[in-house]
C-alpha atoms as a PDB file:
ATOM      1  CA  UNK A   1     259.204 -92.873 -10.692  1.00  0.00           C
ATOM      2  CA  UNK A   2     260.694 -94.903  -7.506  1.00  0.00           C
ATOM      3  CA  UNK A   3     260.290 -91.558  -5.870  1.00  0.00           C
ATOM      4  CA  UNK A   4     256.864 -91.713  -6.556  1.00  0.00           C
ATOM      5  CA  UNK A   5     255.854 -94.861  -5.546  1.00  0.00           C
ATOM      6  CA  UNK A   6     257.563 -94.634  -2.629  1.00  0.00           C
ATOM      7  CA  UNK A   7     255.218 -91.904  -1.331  1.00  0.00           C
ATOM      8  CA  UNK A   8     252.274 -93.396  -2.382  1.00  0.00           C
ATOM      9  CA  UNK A   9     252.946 -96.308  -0.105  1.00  0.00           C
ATOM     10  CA  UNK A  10     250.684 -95.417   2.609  1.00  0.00           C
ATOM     11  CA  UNK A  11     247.811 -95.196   0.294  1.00  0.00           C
ATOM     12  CA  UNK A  12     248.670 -98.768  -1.201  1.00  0.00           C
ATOM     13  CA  UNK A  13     248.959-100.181   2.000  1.00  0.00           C
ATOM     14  CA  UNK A  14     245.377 -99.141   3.066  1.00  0.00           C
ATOM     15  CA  UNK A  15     243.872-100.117   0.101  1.00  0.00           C
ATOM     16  CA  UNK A  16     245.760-103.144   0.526  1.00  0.00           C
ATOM     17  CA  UNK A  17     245.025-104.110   3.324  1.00  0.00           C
ATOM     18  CA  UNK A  18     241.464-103.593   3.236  1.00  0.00           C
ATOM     19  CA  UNK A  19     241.286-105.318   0.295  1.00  0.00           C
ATOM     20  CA  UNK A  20     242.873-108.724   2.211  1.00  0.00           C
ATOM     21  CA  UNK A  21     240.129-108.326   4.610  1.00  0.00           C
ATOM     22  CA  UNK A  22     237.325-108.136   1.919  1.00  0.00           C
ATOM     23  CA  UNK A  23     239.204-110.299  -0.527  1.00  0.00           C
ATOM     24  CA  UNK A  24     240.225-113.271   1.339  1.00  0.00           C
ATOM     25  CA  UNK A  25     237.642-112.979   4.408  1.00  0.00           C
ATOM     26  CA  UNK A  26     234.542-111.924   2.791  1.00  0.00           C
ATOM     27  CA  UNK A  27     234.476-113.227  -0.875  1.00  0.00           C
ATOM     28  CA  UNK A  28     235.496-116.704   0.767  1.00  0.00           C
ATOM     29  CA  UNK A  29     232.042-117.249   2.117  1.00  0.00           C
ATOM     30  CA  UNK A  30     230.804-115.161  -1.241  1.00  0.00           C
ATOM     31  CA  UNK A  31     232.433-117.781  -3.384  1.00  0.00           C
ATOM     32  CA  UNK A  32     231.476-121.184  -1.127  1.00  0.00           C
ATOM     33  CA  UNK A  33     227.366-119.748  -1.548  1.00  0.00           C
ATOM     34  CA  UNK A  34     227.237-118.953  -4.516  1.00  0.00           C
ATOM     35  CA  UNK A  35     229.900-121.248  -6.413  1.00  0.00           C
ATOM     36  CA  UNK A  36     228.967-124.491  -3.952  1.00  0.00           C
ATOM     37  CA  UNK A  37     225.844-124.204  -1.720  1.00  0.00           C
ATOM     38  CA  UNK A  38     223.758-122.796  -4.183  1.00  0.00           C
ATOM     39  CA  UNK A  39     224.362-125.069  -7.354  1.00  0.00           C
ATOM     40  CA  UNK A  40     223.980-128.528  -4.481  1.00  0.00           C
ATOM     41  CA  UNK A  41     220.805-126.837  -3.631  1.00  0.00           C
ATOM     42  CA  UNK A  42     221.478-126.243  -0.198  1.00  0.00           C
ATOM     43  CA  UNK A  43     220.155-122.649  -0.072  1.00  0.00           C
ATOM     44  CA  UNK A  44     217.283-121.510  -1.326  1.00  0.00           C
ATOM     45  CA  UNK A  45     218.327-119.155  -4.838  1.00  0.00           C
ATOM     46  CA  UNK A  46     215.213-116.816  -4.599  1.00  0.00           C
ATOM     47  CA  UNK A  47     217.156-114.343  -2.253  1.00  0.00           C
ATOM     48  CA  UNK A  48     219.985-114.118  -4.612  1.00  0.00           C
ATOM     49  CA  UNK A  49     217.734-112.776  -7.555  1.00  0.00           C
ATOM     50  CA  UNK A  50     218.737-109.543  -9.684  1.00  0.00           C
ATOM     51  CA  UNK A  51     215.918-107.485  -8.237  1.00  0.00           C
ATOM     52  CA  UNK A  52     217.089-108.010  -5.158  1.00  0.00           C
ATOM     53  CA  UNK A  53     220.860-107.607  -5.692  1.00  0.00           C
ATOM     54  CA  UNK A  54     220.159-104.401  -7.564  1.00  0.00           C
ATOM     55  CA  UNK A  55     217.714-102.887  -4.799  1.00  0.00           C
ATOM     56  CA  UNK A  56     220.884-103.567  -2.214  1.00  0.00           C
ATOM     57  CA  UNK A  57     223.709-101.974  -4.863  1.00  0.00           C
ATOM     58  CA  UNK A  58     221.245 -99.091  -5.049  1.00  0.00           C
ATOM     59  CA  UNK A  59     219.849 -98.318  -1.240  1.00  0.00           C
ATOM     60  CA  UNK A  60     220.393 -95.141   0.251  1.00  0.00           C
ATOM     61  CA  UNK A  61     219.486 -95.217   4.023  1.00  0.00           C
ATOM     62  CA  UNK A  62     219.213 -91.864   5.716  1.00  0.00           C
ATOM     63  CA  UNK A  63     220.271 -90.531   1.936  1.00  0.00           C
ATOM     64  CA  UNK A  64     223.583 -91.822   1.774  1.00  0.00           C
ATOM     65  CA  UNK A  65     224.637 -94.727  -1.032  1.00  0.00           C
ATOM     66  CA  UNK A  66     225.664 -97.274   1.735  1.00  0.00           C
ATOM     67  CA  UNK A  67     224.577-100.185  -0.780  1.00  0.00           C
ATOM     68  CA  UNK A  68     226.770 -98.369  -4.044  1.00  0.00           C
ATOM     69  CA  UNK A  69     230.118 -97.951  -1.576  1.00  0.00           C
ATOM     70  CA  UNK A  70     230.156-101.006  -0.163  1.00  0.00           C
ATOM     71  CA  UNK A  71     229.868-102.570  -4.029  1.00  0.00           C
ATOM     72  CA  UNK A  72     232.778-100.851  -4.927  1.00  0.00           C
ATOM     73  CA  UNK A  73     234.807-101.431  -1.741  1.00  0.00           C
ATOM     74  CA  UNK A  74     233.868-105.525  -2.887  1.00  0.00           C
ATOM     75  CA  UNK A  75     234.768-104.639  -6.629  1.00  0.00           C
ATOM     76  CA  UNK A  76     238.010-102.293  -6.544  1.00  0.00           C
ATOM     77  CA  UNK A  77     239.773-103.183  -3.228  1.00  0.00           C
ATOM     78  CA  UNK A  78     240.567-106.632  -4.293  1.00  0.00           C
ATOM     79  CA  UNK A  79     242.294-105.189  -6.863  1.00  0.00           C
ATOM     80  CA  UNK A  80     244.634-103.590  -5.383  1.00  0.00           C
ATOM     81  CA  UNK A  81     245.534-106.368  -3.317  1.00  0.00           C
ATOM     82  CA  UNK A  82     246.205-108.258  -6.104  1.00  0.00           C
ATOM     83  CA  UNK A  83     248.689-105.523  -7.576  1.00  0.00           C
ATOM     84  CA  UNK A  84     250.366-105.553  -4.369  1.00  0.00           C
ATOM     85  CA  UNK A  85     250.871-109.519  -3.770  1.00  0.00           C
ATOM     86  CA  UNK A  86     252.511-109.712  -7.876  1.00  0.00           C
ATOM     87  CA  UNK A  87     254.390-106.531  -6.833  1.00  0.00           C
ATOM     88  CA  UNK A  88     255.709-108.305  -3.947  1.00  0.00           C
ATOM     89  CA  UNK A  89     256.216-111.998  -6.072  1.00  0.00           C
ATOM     90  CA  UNK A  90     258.043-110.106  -8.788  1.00  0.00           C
ATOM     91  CA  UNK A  91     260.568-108.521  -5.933  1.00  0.00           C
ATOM     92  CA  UNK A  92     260.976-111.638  -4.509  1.00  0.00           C
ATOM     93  CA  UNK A  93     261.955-113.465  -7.779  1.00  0.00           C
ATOM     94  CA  UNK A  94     264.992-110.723  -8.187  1.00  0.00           C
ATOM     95  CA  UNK A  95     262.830-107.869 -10.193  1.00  0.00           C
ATOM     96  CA  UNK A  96     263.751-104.931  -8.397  1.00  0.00           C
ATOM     97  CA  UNK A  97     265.791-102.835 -11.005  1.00  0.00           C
ATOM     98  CA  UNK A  98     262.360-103.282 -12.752  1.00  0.00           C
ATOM     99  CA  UNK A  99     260.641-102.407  -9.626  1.00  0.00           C
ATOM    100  CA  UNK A 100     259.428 -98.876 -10.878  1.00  0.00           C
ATOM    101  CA  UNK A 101     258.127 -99.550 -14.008  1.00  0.00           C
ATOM    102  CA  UNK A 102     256.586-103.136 -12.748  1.00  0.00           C
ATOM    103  CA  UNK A 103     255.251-101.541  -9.449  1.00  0.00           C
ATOM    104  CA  UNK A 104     253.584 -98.421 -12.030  1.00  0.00           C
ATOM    105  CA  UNK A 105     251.979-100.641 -14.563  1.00  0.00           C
ATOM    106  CA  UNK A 106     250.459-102.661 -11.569  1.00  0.00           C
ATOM    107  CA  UNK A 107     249.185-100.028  -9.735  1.00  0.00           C
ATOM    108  CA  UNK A 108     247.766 -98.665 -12.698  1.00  0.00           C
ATOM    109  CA  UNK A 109     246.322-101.603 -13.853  1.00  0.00           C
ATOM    110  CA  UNK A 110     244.008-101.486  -9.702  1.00  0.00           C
ATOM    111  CA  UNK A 111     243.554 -97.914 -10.319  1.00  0.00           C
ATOM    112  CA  UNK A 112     241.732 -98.028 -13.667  1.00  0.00           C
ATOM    113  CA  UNK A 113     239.956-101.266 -12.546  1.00  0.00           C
ATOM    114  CA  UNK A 114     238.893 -99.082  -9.739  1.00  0.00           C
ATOM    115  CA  UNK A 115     237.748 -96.315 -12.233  1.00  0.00           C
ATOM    116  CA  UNK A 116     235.540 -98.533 -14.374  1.00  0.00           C
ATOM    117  CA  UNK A 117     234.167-100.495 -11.077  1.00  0.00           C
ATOM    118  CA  UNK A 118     233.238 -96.615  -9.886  1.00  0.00           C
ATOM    119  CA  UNK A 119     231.734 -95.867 -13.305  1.00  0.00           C
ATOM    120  CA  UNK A 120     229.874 -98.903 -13.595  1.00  0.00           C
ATOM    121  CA  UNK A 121     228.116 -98.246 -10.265  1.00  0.00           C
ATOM    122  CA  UNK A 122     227.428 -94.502 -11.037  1.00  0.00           C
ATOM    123  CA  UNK A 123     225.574 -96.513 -14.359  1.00  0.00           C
ATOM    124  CA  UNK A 124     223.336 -98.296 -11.912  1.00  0.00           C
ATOM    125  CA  UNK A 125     222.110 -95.330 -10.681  1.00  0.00           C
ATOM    126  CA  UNK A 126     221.441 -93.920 -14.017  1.00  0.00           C
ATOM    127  CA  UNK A 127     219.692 -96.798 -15.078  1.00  0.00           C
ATOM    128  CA  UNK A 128     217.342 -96.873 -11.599  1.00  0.00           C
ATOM    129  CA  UNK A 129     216.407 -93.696 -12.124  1.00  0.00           C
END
């Protein structure tokens, strides 16, 4: 199982590190909008309605779903940085002859959080149509 893991750590690092970038950089100003400025009443709520979100999750400029991938780079990525950085806390607190199995679970636990984000976009499309 090490074996394993230890060539699909180029994948986890890309997915990890994009997921820092949308995770930390991204959902930060997601978070202080719609958990903060919107419930002081700073910003108008109107633009955030579910008409609106769902017209953005489902556009298709020049026929490609640009609104669907970007939802599930915003919905899976984060994920996987988060199986990374309790990876990474579990080695540091002396877990590393449980590495494999700890490191597996994790990474399965992004991966089928990934799946079901994936399915539940395909869904929107279904439902649009």
């Amino acid at each position: 199982m090490k074996s394993l893991l230890i060539k699909i750590e180029p994948i986890v690092w890309l997915l990890f590190g994009q997921g820092i970038l949308i995770g930390t950089i991204l959902m930060t100003a997601w978070v202080l909008v719609i958990g903060l400025l919107l419930p002081l009443g700073v910003i108008d709520g109107n633009p955030l309605s579910y008409e609106r979100a769902l017209a953005l999750a489902t556009a298709t400029p020049f026929g490609l779903p640009i609104g669907a991938l970007v939802l599930g780079a915003v919905l899976a990525l984060p994920l996987w940085k988060g199986a990374h950085h309790v990876r990474s806390l579990l080695l540091d607190f002396g877990g590393v002859e449980r590495d494999p199995i700890v490191g597996s679970v994790l990474y399965l636990i992004a991966a089928a959080g990934s799946g079901f984000a994936i399915y539940a976009i395909v869904r929107l499309f279904s439902v649009t149509a």
